[in-house]
C-alpha atoms as a PDB file:
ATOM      1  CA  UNK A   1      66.846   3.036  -0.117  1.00  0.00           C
ATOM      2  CA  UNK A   2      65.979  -0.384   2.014  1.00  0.00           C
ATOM      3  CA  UNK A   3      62.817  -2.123   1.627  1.00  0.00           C
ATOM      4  CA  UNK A   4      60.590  -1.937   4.048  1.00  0.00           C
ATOM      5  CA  UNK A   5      59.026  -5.059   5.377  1.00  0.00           C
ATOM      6  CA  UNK A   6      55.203  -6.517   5.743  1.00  0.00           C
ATOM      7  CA  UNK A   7      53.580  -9.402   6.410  1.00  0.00           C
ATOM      8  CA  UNK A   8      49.789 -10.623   5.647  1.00  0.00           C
ATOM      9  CA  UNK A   9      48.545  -9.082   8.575  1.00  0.00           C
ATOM     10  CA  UNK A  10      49.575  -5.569   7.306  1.00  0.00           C
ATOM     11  CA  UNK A  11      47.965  -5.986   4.251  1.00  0.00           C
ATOM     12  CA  UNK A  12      44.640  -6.934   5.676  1.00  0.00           C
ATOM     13  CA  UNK A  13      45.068  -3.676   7.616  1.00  0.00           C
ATOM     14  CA  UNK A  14      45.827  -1.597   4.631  1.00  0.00           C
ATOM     15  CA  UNK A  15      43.118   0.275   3.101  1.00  0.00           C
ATOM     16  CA  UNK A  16      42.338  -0.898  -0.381  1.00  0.00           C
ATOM     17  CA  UNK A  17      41.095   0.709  -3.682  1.00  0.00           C
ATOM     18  CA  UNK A  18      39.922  -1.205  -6.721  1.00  0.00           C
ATOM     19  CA  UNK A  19      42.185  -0.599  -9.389  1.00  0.00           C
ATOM     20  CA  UNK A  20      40.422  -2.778 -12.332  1.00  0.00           C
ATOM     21  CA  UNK A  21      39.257  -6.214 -12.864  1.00  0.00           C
ATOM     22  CA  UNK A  22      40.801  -8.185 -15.400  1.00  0.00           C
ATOM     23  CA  UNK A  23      40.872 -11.927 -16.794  1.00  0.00           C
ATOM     24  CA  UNK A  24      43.294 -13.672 -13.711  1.00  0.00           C
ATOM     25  CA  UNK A  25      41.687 -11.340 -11.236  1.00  0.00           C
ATOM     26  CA  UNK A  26      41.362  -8.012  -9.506  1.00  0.00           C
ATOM     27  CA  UNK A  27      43.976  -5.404  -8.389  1.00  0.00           C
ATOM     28  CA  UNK A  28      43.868  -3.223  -5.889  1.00  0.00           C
ATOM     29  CA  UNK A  29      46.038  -0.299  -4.669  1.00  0.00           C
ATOM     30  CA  UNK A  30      46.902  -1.318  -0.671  1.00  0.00           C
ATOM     31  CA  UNK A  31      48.342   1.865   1.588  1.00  0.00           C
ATOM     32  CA  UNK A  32      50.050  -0.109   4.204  1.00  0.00           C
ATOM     33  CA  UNK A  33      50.119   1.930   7.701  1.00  0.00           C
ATOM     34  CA  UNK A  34      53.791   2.663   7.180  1.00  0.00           C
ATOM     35  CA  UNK A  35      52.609   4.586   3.935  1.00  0.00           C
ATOM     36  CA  UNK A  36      54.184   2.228   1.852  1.00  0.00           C
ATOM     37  CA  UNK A  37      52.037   1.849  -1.035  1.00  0.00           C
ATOM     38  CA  UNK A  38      51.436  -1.072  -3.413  1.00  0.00           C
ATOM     39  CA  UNK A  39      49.589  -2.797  -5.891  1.00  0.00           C
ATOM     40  CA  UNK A  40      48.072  -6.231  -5.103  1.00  0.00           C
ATOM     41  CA  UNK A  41      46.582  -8.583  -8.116  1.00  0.00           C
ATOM     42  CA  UNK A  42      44.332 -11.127  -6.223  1.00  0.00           C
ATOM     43  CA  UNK A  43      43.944 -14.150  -8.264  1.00  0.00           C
ATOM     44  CA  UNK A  44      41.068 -15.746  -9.033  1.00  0.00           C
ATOM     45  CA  UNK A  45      40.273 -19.600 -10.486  1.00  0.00           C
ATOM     46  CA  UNK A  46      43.833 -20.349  -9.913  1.00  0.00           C
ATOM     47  CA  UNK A  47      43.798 -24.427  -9.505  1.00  0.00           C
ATOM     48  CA  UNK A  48      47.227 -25.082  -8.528  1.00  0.00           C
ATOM     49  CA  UNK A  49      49.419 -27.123  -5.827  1.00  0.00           C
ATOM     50  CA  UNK A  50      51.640 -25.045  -3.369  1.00  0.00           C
ATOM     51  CA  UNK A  51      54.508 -26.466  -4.930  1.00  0.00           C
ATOM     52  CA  UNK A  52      53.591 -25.746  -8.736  1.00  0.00           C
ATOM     53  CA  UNK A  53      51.968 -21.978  -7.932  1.00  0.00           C
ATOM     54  CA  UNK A  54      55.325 -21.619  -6.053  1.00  0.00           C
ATOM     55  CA  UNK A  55      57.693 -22.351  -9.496  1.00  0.00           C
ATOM     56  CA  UNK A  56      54.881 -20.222 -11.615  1.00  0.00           C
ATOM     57  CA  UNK A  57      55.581 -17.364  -9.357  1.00  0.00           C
ATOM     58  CA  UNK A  58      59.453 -17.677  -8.858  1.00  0.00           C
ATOM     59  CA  UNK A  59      59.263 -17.813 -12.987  1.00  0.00           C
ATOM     60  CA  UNK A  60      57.403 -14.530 -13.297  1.00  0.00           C
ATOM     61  CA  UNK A  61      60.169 -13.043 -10.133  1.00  0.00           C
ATOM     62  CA  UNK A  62      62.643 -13.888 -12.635  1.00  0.00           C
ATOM     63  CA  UNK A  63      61.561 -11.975 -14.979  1.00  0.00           C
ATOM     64  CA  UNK A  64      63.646  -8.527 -15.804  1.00  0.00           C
ATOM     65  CA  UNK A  65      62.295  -6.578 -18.448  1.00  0.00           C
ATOM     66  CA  UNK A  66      62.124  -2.291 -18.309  1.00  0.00           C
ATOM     67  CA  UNK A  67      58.445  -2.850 -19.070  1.00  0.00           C
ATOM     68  CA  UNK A  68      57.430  -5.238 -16.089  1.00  0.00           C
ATOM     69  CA  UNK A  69      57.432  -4.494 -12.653  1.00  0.00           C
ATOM     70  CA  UNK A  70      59.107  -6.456 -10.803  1.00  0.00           C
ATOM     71  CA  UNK A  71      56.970  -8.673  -7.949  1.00  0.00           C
ATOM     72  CA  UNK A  72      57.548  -7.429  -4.503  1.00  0.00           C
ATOM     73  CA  UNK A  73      55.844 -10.343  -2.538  1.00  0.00           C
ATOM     74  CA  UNK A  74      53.196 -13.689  -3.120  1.00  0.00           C
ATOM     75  CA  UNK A  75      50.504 -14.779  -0.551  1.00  0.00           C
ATOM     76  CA  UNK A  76      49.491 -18.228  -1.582  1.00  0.00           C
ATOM     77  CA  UNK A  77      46.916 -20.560   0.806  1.00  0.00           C
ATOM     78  CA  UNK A  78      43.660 -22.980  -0.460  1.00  0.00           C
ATOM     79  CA  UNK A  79      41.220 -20.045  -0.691  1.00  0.00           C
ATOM     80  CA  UNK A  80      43.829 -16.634  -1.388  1.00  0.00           C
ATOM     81  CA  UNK A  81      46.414 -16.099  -3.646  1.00  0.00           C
ATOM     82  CA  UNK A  82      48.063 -12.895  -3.937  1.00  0.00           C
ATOM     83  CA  UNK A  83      50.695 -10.769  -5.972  1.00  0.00           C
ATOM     84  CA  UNK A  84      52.061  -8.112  -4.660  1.00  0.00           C
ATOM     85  CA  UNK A  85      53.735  -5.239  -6.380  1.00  0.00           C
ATOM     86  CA  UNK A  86      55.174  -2.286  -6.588  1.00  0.00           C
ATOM     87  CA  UNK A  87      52.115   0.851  -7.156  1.00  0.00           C
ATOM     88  CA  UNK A  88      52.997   2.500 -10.717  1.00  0.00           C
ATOM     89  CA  UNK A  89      51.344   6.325  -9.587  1.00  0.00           C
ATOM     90  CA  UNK A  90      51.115   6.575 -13.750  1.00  0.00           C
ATOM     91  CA  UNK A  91      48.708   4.158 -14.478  1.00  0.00           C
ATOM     92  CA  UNK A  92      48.159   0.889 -15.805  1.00  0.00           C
ATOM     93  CA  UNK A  93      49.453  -0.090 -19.160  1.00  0.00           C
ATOM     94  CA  UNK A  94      45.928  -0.455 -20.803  1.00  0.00           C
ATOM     95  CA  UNK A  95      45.381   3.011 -20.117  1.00  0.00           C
ATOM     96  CA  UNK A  96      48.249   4.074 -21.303  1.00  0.00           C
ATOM     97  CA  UNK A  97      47.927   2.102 -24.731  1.00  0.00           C
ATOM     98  CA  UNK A  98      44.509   2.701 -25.186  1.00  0.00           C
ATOM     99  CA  UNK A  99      43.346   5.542 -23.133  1.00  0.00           C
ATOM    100  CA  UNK A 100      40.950   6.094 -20.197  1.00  0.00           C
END
């Protein structure tokens, strides 16, 4: 299957639904108008320079584990930084470990 592709702007366009609020910030479920759907973690408090959010997040790409899902996309600027994922229908791993 090949990957569709979006850019900022369809993001900003997508609606959004909070999924939960957590330490690093809150994640929403985004339905991009090409019904693509994914999960975005916005970040909060994150007090980094392009260049060292940039390694943190090509770390975490790197990552390959059958428990993680794998990051789909990063938004960084001064006042927004975003992850972008993959939307897990099932779920979020609290909720699975420790119920609704």
């Amino acid at each position: 299957m090949e990957e569709e592709e979006f850019d900022l702007e369809d993001l900003l366009r997508a609606s959004a639904e909070v999924l939960g609020k957590g330490t690093f910030g809150e994640a929403y479920k985004a339905v991009l108008e090409m019904r693509m759907v994914v999960a975005v973690k916005r970040l909060k408090d994150v007090n980094l320079s392009a260049r060292e959010f940039k390694e943190k997040i090509e770390g975490i790409g790197a990552m390959d584990h059958p428990n993680l899902v794998p990051l789909k996309a990063y938004y960084f600027s001064k006042d927004e930084k975003l992850l972008v994922y993959d939307f897990m229908p099932l779920g979020s791993l609290s909720a699975l470990l420790h119920g609704n």
